[in-house]
PDB file of N, CA and C in Angstrom:
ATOM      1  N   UNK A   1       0.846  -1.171   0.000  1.00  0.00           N
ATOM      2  CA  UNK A   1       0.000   0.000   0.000  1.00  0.00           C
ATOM      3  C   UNK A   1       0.896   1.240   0.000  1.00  0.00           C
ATOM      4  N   UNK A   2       0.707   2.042  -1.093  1.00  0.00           N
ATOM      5  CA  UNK A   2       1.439   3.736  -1.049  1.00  0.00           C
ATOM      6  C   UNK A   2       0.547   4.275  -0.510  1.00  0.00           C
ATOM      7  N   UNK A   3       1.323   5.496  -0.019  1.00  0.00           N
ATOM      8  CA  UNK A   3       0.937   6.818   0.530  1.00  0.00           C
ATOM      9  C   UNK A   3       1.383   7.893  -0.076  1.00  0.00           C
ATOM     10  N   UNK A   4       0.341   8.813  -1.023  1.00  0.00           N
ATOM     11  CA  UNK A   4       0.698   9.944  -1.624  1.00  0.00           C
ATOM     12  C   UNK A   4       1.290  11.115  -0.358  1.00  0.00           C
ATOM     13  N   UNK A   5       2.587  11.403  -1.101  1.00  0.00           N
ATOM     14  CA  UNK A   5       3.347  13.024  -0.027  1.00  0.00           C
ATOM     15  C   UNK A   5       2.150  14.022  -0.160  1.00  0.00           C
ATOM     16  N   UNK A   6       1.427  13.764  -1.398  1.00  0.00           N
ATOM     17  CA  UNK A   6       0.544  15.267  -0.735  1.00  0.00           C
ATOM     18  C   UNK A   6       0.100  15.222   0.053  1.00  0.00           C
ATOM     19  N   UNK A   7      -0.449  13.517   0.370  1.00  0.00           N
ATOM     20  CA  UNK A   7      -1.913  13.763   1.176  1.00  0.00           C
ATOM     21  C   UNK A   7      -0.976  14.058   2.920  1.00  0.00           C
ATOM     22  N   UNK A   8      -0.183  14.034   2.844  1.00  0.00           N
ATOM     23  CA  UNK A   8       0.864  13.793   4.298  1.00  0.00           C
ATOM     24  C   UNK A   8       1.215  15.259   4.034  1.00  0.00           C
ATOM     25  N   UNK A   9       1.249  15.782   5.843  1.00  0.00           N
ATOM     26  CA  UNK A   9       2.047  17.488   5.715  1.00  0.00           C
ATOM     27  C   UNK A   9       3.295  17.524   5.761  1.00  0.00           C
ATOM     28  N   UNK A  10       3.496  18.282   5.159  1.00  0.00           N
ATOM     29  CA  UNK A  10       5.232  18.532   4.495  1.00  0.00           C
ATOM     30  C   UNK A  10       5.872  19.153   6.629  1.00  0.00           C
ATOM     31  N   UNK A  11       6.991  18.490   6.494  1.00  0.00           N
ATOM     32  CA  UNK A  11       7.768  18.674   8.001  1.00  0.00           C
ATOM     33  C   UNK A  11       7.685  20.414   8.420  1.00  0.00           C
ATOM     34  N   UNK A  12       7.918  21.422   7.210  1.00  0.00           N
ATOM     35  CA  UNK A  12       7.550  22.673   7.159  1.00  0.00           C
ATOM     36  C   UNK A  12       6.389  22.982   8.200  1.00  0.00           C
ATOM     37  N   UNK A  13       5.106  22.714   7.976  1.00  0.00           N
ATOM     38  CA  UNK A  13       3.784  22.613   8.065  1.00  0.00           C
ATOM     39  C   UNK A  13       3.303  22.108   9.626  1.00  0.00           C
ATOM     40  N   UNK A  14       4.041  20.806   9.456  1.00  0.00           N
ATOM     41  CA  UNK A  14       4.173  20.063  11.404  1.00  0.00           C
ATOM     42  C   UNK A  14       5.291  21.136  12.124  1.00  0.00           C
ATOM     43  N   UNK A  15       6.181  21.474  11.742  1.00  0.00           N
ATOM     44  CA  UNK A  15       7.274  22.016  12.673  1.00  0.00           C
ATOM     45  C   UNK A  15       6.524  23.714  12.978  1.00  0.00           C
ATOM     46  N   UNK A  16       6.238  24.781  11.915  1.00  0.00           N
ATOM     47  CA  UNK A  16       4.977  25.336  12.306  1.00  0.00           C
ATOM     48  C   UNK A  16       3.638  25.324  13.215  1.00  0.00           C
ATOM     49  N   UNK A  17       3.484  24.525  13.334  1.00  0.00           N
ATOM     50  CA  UNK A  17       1.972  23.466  13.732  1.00  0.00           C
ATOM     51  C   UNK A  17       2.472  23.815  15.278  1.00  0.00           C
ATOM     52  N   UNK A  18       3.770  22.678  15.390  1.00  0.00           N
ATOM     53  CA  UNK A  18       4.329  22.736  16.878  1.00  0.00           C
ATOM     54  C   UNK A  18       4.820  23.871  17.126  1.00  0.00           C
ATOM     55  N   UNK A  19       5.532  24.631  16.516  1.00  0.00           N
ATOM     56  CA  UNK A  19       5.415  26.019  16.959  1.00  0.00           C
ATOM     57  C   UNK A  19       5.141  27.273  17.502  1.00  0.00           C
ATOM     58  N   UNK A  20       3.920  27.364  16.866  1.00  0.00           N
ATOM     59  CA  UNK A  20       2.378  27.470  17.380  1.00  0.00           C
ATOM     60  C   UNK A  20       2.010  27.089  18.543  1.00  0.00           C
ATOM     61  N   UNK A  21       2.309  25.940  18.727  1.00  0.00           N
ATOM     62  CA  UNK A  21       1.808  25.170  20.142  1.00  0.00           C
ATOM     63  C   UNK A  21       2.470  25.446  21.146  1.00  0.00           C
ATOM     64  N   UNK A  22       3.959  25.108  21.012  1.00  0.00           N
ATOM     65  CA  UNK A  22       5.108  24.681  21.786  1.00  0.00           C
ATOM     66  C   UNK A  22       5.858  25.286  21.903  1.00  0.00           C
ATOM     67  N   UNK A  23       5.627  26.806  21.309  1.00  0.00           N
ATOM     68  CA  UNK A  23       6.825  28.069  21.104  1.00  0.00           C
ATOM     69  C   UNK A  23       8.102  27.325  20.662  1.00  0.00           C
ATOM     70  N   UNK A  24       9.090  28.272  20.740  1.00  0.00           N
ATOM     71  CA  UNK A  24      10.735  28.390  19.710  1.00  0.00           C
ATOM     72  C   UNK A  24      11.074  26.692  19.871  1.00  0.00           C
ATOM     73  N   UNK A  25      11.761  25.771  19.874  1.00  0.00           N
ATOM     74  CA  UNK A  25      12.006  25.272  19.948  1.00  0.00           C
ATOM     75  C   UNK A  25      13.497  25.100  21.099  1.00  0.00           C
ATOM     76  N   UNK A  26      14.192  26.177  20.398  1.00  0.00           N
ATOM     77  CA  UNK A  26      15.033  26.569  20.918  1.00  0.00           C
ATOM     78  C   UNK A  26      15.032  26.821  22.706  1.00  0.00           C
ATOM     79  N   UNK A  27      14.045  27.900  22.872  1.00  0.00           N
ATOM     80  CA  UNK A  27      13.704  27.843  24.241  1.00  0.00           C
ATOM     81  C   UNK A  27      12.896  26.804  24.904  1.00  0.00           C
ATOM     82  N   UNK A  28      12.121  26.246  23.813  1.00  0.00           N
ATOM     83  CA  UNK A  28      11.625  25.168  25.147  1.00  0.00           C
ATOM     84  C   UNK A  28      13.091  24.271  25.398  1.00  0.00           C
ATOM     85  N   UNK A  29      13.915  23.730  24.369  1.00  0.00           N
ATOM     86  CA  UNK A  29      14.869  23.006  24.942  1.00  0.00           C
ATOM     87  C   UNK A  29      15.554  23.716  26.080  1.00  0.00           C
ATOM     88  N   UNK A  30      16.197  24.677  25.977  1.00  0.00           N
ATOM     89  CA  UNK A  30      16.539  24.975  27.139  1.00  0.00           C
ATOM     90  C   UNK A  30      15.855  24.965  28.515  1.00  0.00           C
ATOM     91  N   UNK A  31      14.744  25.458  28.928  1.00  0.00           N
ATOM     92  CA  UNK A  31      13.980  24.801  29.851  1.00  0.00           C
ATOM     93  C   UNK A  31      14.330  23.556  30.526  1.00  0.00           C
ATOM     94  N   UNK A  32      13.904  22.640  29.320  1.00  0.00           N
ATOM     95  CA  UNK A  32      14.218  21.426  29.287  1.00  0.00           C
ATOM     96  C   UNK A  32      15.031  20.895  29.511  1.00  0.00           C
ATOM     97  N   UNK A  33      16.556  21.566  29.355  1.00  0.00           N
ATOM     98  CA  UNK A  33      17.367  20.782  29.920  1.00  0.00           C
ATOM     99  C   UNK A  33      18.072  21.049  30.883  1.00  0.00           C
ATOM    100  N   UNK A  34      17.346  22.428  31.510  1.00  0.00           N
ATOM    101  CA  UNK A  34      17.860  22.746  32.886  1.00  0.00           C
ATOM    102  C   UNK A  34      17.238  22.197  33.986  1.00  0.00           C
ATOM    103  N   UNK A  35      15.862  21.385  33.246  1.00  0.00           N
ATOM    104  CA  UNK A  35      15.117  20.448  34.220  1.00  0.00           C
ATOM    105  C   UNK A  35      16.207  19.580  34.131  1.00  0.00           C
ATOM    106  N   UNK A  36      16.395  19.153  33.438  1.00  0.00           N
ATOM    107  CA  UNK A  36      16.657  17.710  33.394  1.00  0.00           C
ATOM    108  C   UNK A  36      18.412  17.710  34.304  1.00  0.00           C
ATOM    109  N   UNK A  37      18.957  18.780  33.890  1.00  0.00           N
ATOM    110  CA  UNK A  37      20.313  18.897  34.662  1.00  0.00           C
ATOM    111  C   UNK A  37      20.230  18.864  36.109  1.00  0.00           C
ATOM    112  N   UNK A  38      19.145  19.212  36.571  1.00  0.00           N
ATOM    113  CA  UNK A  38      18.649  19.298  37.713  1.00  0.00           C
ATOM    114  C   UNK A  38      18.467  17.600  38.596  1.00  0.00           C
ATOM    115  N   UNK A  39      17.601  17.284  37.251  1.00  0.00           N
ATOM    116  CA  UNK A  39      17.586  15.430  38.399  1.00  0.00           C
ATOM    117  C   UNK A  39      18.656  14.544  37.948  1.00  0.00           C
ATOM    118  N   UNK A  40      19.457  14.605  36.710  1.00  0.00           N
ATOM    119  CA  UNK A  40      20.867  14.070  36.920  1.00  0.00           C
ATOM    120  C   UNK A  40      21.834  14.531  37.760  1.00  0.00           C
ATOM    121  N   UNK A  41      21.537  15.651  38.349  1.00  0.00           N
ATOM    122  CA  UNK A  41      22.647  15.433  39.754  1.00  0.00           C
ATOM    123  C   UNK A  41      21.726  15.367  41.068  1.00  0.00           C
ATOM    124  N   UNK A  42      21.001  14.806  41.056  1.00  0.00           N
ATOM    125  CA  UNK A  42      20.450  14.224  42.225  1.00  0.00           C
ATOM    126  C   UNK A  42      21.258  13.536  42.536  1.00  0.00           C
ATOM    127  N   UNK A  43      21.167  13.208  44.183  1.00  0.00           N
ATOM    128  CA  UNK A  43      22.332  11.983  44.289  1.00  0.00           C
ATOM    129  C   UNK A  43      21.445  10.755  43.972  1.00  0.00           C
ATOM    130  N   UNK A  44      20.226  10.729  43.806  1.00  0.00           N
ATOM    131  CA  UNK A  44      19.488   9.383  43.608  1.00  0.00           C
ATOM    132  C   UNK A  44      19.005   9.111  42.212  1.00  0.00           C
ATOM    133  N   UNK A  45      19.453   9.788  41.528  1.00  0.00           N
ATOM    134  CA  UNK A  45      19.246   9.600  40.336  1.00  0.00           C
ATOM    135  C   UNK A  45      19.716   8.227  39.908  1.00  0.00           C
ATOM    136  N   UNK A  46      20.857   7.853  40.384  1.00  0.00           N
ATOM    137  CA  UNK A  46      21.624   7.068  39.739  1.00  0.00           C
ATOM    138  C   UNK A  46      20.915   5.113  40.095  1.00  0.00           C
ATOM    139  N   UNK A  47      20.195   5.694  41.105  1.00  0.00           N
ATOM    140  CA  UNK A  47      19.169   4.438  41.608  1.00  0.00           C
ATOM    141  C   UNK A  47      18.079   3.891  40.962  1.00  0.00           C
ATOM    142  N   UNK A  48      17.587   5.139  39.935  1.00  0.00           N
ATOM    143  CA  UNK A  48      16.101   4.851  39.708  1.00  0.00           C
ATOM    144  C   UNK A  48      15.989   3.783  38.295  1.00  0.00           C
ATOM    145  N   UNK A  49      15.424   3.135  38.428  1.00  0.00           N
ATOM    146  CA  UNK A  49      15.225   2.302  37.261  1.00  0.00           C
ATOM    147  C   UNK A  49      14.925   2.784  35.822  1.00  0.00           C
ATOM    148  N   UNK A  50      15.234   2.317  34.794  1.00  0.00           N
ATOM    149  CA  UNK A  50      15.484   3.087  33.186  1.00  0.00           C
ATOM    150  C   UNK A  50      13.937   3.364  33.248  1.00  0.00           C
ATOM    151  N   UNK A  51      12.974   2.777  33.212  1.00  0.00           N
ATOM    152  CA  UNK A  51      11.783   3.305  32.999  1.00  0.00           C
ATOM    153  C   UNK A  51      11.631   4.350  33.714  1.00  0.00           C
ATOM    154  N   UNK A  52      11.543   4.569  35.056  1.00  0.00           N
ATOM    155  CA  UNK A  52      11.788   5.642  36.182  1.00  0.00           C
ATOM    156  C   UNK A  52      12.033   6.619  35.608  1.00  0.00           C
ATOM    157  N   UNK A  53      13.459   7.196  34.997  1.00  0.00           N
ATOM    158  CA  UNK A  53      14.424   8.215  34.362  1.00  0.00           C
ATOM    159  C   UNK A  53      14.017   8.195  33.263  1.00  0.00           C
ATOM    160  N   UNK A  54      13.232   7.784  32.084  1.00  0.00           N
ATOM    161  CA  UNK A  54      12.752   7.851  30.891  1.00  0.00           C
ATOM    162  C   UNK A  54      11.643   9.083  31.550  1.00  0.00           C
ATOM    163  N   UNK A  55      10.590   8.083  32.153  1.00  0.00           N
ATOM    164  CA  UNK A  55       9.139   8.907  32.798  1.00  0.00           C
ATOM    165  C   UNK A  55       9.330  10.189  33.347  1.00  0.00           C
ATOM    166  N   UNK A  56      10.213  10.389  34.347  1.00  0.00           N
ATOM    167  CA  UNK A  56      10.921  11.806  34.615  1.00  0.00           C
ATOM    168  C   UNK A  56      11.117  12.750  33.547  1.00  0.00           C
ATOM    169  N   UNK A  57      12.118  12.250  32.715  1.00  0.00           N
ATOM    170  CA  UNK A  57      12.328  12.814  31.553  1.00  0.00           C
ATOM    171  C   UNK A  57      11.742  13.373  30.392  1.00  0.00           C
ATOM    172  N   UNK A  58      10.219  12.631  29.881  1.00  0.00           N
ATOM    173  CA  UNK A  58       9.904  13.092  29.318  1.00  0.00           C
ATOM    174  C   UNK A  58       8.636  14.028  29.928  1.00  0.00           C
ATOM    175  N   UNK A  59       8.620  13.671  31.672  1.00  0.00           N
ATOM    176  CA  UNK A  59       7.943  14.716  32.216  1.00  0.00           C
ATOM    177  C   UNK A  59       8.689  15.976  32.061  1.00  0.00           C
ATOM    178  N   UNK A  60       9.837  16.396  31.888  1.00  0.00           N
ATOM    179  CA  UNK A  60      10.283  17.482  31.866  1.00  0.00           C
ATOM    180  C   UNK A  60      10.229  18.047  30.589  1.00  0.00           C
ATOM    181  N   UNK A  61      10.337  16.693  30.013  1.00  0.00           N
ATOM    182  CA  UNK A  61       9.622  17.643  28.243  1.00  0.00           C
ATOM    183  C   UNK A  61       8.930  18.179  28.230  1.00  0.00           C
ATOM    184  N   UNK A  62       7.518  17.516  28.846  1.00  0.00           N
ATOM    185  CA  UNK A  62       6.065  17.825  28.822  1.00  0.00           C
ATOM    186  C   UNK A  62       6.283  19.485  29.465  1.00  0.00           C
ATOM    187  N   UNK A  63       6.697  19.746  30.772  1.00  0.00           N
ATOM    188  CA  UNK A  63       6.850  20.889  31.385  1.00  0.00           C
ATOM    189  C   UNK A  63       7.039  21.843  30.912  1.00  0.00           C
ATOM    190  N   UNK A  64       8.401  21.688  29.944  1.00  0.00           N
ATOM    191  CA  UNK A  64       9.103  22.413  29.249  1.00  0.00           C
ATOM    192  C   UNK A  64       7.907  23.034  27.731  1.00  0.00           C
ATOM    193  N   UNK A  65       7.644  21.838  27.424  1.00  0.00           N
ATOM    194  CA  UNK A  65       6.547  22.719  26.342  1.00  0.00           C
ATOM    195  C   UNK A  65       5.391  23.462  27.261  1.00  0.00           C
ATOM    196  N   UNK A  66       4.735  22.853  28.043  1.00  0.00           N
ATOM    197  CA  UNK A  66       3.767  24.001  28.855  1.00  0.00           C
ATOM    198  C   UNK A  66       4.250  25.294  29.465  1.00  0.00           C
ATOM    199  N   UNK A  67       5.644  25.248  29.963  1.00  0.00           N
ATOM    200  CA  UNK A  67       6.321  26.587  30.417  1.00  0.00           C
ATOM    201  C   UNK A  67       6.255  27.402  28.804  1.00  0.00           C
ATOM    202  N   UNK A  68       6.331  26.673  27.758  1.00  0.00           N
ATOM    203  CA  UNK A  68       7.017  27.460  26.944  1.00  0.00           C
ATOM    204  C   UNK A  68       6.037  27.839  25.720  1.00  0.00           C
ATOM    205  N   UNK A  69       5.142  27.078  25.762  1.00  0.00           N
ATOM    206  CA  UNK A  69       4.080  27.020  25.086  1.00  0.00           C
ATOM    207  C   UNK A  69       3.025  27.522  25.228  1.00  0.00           C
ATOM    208  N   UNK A  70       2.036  26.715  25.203  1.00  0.00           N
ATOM    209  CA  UNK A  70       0.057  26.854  25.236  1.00  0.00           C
ATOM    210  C   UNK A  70      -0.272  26.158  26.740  1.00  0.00           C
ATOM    211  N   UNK A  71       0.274  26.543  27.861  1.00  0.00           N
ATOM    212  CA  UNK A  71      -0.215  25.519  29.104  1.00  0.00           C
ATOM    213  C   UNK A  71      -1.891  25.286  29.304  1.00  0.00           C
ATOM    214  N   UNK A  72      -2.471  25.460  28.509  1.00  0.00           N
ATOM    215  CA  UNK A  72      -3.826  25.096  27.949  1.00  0.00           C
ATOM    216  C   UNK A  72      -4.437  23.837  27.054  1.00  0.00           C
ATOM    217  N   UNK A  73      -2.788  23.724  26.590  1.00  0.00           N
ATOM    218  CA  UNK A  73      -3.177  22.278  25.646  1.00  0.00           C
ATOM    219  C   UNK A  73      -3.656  20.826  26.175  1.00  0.00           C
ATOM    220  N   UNK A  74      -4.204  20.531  26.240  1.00  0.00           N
ATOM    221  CA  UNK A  74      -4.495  19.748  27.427  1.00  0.00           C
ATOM    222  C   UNK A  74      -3.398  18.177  27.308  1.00  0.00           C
ATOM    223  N   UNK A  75      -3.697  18.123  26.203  1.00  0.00           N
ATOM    224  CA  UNK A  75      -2.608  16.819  25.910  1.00  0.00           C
ATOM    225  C   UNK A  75      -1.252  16.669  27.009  1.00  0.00           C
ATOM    226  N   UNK A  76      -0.138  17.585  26.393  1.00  0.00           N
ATOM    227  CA  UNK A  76       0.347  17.904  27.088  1.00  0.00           C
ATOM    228  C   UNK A  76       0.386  17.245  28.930  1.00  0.00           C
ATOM    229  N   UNK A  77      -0.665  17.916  29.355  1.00  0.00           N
ATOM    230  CA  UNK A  77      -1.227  17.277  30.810  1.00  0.00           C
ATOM    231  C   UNK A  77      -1.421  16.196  30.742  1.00  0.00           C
ATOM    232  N   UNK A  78      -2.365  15.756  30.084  1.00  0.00           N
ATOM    233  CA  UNK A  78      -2.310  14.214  29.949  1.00  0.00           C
ATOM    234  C   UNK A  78      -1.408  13.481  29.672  1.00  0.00           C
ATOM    235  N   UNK A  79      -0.306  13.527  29.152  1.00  0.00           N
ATOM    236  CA  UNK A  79       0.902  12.746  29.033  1.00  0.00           C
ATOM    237  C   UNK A  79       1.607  12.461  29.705  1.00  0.00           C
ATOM    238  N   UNK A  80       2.011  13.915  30.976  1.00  0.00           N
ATOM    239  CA  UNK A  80       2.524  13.498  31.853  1.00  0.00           C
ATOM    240  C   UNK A  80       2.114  12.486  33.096  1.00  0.00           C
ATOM    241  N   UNK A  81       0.119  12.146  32.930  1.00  0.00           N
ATOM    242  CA  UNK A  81      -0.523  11.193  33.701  1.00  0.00           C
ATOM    243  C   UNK A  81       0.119  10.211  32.990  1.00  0.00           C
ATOM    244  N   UNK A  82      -0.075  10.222  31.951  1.00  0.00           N
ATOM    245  CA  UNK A  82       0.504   8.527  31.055  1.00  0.00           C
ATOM    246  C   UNK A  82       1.521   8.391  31.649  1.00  0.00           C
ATOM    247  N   UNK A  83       2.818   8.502  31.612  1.00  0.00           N
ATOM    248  CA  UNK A  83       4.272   8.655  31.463  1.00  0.00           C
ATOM    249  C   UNK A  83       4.579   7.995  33.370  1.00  0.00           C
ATOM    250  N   UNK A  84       3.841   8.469  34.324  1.00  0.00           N
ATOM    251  CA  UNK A  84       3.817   8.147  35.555  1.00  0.00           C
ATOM    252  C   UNK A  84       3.248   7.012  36.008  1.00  0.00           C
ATOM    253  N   UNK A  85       2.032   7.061  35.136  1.00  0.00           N
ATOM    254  CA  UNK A  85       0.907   5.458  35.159  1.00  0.00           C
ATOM    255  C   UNK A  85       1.555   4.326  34.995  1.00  0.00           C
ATOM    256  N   UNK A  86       2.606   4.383  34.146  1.00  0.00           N
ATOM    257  CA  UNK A  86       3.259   3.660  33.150  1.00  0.00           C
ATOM    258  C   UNK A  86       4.446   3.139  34.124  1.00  0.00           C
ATOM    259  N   UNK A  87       5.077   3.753  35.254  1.00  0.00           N
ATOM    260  CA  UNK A  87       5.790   3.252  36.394  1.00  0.00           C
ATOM    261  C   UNK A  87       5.225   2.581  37.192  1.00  0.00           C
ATOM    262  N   UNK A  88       4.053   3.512  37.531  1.00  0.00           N
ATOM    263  CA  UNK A  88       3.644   2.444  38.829  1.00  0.00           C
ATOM    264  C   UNK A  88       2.889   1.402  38.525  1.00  0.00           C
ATOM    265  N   UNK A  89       2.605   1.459  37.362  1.00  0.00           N
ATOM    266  CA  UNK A  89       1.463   0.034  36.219  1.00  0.00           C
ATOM    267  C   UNK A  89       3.046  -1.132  36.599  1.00  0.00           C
ATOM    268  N   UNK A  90       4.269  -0.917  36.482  1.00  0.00           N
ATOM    269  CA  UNK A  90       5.268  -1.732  36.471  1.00  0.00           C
ATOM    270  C   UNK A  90       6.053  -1.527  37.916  1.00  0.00           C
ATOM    271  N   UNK A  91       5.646  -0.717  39.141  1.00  0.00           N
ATOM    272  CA  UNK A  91       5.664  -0.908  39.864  1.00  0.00           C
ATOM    273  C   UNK A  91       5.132  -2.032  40.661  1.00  0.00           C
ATOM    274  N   UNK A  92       3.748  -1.879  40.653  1.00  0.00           N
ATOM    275  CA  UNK A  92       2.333  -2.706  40.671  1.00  0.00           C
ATOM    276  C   UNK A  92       2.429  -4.546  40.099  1.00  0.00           C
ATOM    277  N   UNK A  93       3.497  -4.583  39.354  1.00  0.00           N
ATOM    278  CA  UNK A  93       3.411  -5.934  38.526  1.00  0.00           C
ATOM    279  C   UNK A  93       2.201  -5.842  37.415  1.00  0.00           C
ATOM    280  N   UNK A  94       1.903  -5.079  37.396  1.00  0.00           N
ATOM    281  CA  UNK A  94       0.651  -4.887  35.802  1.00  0.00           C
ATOM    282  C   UNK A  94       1.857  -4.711  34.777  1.00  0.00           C
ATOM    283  N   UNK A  95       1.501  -6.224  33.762  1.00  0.00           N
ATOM    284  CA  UNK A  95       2.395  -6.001  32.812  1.00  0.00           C
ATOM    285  C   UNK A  95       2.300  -5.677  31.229  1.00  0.00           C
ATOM    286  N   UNK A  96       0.855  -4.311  32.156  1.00  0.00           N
ATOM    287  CA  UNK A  96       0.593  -3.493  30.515  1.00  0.00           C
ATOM    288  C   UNK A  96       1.983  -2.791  30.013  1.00  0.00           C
TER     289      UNK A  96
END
């Protein structure tokens, strides 16, 4: 099965899109990685399990676009419920 490029938005179009949403890119990374510089020198960082430090992590993404963005988007919020669920679901022994 093909997929015509028209019918798909040109990266132009999405990177705009998020733009819009998620402000500069530029600044949300920074945000972002002054969160994140922040819980790699925790001294307990170095304890937490890879899923643990993933979930953290892309909670600070999430942050980082709401600091920097649309903190209205709701998604956004909701992801960071996912991203936490998703530890203690494997905390729990639930092996969604």
């Amino acid at each position: 099965m093909s997929t015509q490029t028209s019918e798909l938005p040109s990266i132009e179009e999405i990177l705009r899109e998020r733009g819009d949403r998620y402000g500069r890119f530029v600044d949300h990374a920074e945000i972002t990685q002054r969160i994140k510089a922040v819980m790699h020198a925790s001294d307990r960082w170095c304890q937490l399990d890879s899923d643990q430090k993933e979930a953290l992590e892309m909670v600070a993404h999430k942050i980082g676009r709401i600091l920097n963005g649309d903190p209205n988007y709701l998604d956004s919020w909701v992801d960071i419920v996912g991203y936490t669920q998703l530890v203690v679901n494997r905390m729990k022994g639930d092996p969604k």
